[in-house]
C-alpha atoms as a PDB file:
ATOM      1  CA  UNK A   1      -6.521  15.544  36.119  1.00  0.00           C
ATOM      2  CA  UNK A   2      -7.339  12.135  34.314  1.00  0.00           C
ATOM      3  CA  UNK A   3      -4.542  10.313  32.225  1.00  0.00           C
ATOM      4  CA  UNK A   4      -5.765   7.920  29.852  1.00  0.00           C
ATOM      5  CA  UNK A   5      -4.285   4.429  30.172  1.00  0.00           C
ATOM      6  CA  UNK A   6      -3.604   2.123  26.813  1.00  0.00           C
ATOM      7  CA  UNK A   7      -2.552  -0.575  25.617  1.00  0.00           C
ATOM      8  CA  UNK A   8      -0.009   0.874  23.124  1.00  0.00           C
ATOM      9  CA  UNK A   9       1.520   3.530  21.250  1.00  0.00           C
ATOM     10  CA  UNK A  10       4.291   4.380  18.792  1.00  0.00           C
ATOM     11  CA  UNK A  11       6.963   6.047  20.155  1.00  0.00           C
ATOM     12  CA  UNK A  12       9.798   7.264  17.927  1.00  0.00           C
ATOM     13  CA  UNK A  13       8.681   4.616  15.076  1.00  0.00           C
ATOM     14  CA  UNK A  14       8.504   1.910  17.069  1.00  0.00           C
ATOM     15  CA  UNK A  15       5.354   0.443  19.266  1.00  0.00           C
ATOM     16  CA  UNK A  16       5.492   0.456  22.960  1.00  0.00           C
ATOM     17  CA  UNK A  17       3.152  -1.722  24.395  1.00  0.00           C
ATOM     18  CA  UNK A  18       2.295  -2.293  28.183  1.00  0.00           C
ATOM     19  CA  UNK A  19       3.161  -6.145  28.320  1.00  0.00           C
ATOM     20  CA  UNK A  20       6.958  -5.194  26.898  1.00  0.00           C
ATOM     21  CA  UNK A  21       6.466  -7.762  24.027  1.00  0.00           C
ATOM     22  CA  UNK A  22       8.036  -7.049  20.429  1.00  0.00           C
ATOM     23  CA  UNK A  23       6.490  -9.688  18.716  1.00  0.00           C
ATOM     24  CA  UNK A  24       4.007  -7.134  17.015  1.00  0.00           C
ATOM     25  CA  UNK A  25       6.681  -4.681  16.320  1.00  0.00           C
ATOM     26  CA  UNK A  26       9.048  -7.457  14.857  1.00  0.00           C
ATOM     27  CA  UNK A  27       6.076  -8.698  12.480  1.00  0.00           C
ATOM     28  CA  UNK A  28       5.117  -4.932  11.679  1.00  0.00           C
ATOM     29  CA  UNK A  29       8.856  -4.527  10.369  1.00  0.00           C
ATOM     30  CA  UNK A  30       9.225  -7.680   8.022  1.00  0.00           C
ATOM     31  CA  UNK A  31       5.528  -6.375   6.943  1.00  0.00           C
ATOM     32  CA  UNK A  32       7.032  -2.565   5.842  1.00  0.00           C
ATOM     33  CA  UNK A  33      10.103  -4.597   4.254  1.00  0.00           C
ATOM     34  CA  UNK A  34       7.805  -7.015   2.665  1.00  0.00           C
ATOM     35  CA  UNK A  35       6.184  -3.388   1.072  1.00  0.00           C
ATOM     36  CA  UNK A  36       9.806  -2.327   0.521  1.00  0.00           C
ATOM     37  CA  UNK A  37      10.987  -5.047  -1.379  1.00  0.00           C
ATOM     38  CA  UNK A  38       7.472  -5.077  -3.526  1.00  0.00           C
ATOM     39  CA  UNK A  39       7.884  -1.175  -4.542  1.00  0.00           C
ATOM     40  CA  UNK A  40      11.215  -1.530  -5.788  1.00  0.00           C
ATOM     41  CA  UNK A  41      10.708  -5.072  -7.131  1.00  0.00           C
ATOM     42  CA  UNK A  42      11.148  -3.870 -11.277  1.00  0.00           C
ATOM     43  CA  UNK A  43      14.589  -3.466  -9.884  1.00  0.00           C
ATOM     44  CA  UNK A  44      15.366  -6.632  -8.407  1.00  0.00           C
ATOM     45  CA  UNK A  45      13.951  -8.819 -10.870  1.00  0.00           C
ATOM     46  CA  UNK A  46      15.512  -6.526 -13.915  1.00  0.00           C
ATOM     47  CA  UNK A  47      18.099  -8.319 -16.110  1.00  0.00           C
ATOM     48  CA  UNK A  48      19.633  -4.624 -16.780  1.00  0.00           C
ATOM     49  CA  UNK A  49      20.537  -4.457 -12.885  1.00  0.00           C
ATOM     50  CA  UNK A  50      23.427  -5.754 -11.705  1.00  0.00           C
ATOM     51  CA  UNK A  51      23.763  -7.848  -8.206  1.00  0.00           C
ATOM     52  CA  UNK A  52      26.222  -5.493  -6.851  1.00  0.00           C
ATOM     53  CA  UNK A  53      23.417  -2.582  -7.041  1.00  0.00           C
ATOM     54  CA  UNK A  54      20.540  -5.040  -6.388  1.00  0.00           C
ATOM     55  CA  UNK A  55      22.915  -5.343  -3.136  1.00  0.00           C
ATOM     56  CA  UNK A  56      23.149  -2.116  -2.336  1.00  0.00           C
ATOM     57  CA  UNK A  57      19.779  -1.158  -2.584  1.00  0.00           C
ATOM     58  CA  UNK A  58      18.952  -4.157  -0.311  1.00  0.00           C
ATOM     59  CA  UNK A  59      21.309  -2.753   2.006  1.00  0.00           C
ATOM     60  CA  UNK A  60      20.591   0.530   1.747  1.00  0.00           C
ATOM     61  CA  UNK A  61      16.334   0.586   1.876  1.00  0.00           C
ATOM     62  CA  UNK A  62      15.227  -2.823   3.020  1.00  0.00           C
ATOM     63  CA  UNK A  63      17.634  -3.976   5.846  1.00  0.00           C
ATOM     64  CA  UNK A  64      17.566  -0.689   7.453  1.00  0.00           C
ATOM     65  CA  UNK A  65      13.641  -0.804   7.638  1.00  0.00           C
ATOM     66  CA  UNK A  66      13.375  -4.141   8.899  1.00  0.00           C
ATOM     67  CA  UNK A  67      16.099  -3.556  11.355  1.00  0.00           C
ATOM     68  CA  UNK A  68      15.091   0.253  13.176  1.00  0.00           C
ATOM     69  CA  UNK A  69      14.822  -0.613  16.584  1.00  0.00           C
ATOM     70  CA  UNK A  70      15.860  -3.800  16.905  1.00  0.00           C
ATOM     71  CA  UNK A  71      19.056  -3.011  19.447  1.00  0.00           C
ATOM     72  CA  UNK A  72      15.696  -2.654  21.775  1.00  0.00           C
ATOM     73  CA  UNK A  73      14.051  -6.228  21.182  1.00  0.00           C
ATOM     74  CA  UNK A  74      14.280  -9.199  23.800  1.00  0.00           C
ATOM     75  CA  UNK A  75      13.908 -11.951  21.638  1.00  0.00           C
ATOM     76  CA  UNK A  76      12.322 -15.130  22.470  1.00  0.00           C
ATOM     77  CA  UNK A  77      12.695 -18.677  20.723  1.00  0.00           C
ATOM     78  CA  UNK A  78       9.569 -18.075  18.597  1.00  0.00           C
ATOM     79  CA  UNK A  79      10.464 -15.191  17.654  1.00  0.00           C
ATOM     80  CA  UNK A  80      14.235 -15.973  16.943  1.00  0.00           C
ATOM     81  CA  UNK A  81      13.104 -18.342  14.468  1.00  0.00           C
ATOM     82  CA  UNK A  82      10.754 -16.294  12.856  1.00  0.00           C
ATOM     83  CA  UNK A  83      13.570 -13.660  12.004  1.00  0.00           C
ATOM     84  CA  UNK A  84      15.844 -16.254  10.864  1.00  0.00           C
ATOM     85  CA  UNK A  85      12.923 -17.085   8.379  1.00  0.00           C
ATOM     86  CA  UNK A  86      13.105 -13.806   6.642  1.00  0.00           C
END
């Protein structure tokens, strides 16, 4: 029997990789917020929109895409500052 050995997969949405680092993952999810924030962005930049539902839809689609998995991620300084950044 031969098992194949990689680098990394994805894994219940996030990526697994064999040197345990999340700095990948982390970029990946400010990338599908960036794509997030771009679909919906006729909303956020409407004048007809208030900032309570801008809010809420910020809250409610973007955070939680950014955020899935990250009770998982050992952060390091460079990485610390480039989620503070967002």
């Amino acid at each position: 029997m031969y098992l194949e050995q990689v680098q990394s997969y994805k894994y219940l949405g996030s990526t697994v990789n064999n040197d345990n680092s999340k700095a990948g993952e982390i970029q990946h999810r400010m990338t599908l917020g960036n794509k997030a924030y771009y679909a919906n962005q006729i909303f956020f930049k409407s004048r007809l929109v208030s900032k309570k539902s801008k809010l809420k839809l910020y809250c409610s689609i973007i955070r939680p895409i950014v955020t899935y998995g990250c009770e998982t991620w050992v952060l390091k300084e460079t990485t610390k500052k480039q989620v503070n950044d967002i």
